[in-house]
C-alpha atoms as a PDB file:
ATOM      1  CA  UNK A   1       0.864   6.559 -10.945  1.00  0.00           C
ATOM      2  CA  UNK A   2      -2.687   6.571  -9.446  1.00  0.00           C
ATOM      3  CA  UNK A   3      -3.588   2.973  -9.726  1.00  0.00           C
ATOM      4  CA  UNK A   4      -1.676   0.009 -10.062  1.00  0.00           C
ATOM      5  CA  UNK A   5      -0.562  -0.973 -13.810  1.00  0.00           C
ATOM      6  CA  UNK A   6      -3.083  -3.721 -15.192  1.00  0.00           C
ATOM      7  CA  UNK A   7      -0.783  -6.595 -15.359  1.00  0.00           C
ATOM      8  CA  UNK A   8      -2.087  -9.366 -17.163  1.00  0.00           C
ATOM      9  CA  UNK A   9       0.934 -11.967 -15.867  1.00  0.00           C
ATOM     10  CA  UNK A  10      -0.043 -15.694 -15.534  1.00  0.00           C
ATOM     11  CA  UNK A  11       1.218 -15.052 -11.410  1.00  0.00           C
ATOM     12  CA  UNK A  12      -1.140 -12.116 -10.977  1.00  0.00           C
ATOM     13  CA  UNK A  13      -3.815 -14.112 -13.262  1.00  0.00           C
ATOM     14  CA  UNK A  14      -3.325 -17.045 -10.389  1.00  0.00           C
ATOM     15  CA  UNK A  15      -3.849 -14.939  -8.145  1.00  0.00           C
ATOM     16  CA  UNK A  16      -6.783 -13.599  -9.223  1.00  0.00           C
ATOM     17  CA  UNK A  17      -8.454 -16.955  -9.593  1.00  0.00           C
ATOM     18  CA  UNK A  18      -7.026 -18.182  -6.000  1.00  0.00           C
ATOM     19  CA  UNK A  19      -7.965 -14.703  -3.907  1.00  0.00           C
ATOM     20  CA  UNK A  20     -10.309 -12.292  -6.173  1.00  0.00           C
ATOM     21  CA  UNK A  21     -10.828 -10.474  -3.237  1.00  0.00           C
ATOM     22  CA  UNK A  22      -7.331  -9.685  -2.254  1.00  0.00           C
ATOM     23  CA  UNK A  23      -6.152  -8.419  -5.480  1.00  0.00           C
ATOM     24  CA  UNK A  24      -9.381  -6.427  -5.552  1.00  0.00           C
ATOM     25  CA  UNK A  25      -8.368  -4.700  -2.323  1.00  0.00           C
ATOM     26  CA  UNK A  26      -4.701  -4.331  -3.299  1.00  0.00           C
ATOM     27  CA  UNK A  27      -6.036  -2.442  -6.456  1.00  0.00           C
ATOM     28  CA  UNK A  28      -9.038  -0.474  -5.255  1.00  0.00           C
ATOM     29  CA  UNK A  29      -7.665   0.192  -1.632  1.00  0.00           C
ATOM     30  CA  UNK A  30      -4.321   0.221  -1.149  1.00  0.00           C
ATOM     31  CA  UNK A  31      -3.265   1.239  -5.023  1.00  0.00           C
ATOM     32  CA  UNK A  32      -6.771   3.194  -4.910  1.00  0.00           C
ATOM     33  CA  UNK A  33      -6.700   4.773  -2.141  1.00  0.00           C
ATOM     34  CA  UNK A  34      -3.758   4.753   0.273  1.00  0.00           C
ATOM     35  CA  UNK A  35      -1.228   5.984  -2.218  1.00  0.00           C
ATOM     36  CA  UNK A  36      -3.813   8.820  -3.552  1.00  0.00           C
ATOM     37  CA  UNK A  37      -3.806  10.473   0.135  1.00  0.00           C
ATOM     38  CA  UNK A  38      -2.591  13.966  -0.122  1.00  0.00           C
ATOM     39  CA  UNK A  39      -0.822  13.502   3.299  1.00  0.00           C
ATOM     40  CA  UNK A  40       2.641  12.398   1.307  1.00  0.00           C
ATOM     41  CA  UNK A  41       4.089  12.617  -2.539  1.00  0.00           C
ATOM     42  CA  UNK A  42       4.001   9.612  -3.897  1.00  0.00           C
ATOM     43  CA  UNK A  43       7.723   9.810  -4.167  1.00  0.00           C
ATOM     44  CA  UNK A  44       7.706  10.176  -0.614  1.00  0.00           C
ATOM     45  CA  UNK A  45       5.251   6.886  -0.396  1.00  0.00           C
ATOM     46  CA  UNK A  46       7.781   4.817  -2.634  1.00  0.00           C
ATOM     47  CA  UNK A  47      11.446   5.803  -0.864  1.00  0.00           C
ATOM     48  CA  UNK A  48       9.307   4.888   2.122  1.00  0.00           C
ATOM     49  CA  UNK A  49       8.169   1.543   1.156  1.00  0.00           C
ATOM     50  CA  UNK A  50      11.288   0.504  -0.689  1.00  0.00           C
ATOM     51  CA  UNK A  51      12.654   1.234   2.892  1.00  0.00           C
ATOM     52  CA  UNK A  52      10.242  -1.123   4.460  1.00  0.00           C
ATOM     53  CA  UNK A  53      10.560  -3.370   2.058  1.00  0.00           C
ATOM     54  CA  UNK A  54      14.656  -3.428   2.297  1.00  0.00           C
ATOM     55  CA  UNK A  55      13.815  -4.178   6.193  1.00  0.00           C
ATOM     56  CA  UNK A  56      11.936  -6.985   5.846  1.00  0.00           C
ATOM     57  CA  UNK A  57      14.014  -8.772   3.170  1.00  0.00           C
ATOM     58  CA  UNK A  58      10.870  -9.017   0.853  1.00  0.00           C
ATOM     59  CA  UNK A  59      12.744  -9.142  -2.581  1.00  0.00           C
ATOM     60  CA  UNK A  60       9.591 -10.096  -4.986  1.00  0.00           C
ATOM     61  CA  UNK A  61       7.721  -7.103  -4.137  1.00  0.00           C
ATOM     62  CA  UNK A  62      11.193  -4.642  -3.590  1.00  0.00           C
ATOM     63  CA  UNK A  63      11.827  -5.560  -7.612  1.00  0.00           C
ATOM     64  CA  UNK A  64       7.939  -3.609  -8.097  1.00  0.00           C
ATOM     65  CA  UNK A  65       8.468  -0.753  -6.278  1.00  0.00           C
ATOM     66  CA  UNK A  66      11.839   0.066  -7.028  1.00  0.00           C
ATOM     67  CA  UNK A  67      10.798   0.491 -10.534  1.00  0.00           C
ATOM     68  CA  UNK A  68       7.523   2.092  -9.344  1.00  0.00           C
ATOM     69  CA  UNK A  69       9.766   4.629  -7.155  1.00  0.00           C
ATOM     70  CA  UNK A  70      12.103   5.738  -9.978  1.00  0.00           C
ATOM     71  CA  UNK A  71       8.500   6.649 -11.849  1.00  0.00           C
ATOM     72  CA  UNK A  72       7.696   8.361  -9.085  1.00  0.00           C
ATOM     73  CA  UNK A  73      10.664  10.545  -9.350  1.00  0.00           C
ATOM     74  CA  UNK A  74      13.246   8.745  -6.753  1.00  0.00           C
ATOM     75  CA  UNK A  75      17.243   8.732  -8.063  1.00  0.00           C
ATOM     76  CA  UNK A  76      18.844   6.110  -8.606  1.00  0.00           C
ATOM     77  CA  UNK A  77      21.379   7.446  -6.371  1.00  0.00           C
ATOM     78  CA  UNK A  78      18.455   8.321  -3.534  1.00  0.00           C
ATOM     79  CA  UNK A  79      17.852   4.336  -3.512  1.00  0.00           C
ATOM     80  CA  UNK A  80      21.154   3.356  -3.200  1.00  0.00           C
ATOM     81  CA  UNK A  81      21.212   5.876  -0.248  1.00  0.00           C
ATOM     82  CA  UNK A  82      18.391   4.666   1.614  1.00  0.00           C
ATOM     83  CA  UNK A  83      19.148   0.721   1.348  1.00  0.00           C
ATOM     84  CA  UNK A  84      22.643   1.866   2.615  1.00  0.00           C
ATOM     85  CA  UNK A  85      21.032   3.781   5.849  1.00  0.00           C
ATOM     86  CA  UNK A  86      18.436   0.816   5.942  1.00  0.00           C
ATOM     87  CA  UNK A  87      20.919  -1.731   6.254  1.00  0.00           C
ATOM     88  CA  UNK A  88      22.526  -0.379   9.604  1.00  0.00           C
ATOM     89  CA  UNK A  89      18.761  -0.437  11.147  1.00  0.00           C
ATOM     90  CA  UNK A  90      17.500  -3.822   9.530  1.00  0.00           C
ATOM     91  CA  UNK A  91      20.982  -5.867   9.222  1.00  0.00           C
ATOM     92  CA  UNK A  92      23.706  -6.522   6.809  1.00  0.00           C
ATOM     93  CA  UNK A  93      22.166  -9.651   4.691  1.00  0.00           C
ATOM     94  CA  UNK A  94      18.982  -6.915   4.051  1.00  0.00           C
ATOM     95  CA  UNK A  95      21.252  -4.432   2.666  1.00  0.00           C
ATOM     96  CA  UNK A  96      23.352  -6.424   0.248  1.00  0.00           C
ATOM     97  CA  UNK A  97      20.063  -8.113  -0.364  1.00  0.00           C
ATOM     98  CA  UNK A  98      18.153  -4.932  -1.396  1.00  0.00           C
ATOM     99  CA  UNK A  99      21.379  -3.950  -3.352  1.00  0.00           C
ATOM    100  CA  UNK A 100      21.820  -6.714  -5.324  1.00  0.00           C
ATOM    101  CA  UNK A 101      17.697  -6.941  -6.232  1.00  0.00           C
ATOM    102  CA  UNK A 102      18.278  -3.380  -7.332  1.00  0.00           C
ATOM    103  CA  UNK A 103      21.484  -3.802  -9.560  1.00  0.00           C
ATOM    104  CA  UNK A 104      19.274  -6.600 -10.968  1.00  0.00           C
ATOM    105  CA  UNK A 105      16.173  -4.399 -11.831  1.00  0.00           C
ATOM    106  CA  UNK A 106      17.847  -1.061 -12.241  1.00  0.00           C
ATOM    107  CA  UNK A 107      21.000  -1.698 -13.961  1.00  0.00           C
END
């Protein structure tokens, strides 16, 4: 996935109207451009932010990418992998956070 998916949600909407410039970077440099560096798969990119994301206990935007990272060719399995070696580095609560946001999203 190149760039990210036109959503058209009221939140993104209100976001839009309240910082046009942030969702313009989020789209054109990060989505744009970060993710389409040759350096690492994108599969690579999304088990590593999922990780990060785990870490810091930042559920809204760990429901996005874990869906982003199974279309990007991460397991199911692979996820539940990585939250469980995440949660020894980042804490307990993170882990059964992560793993409960992903039972929720992923089935």
């Amino acid at each position: 996935m190149s760039k990210r998916p036109v959503d058209s949600s009221a939140a993104r909407d209100a976001l839009r109207a309240f910082a046009p410039k942030l969702v313009d970077l989020t789209d054109n440099v990060l989505f744009g451009d970060v993710w389409e560096r040759p350096g690492l798969s994108k599969r690579d990119r999304s088990l590593i932010t999922c990780a990060v994301l785990t870490a810091l206990y930042r559920t809204d935007e760990l429901k996005t990418h874990l869906v982003r990272a199974v279309e990007n060719g991460v397991t199911k399995d692979e996820l539940a992998e990585m939250i469980t070696h995440v949660t020894f580095y980042s804490g307990w609560p993170n882990g059964v956070n992560a793993s409960r946001v992903a039972t929720e999203v992923l089935g």
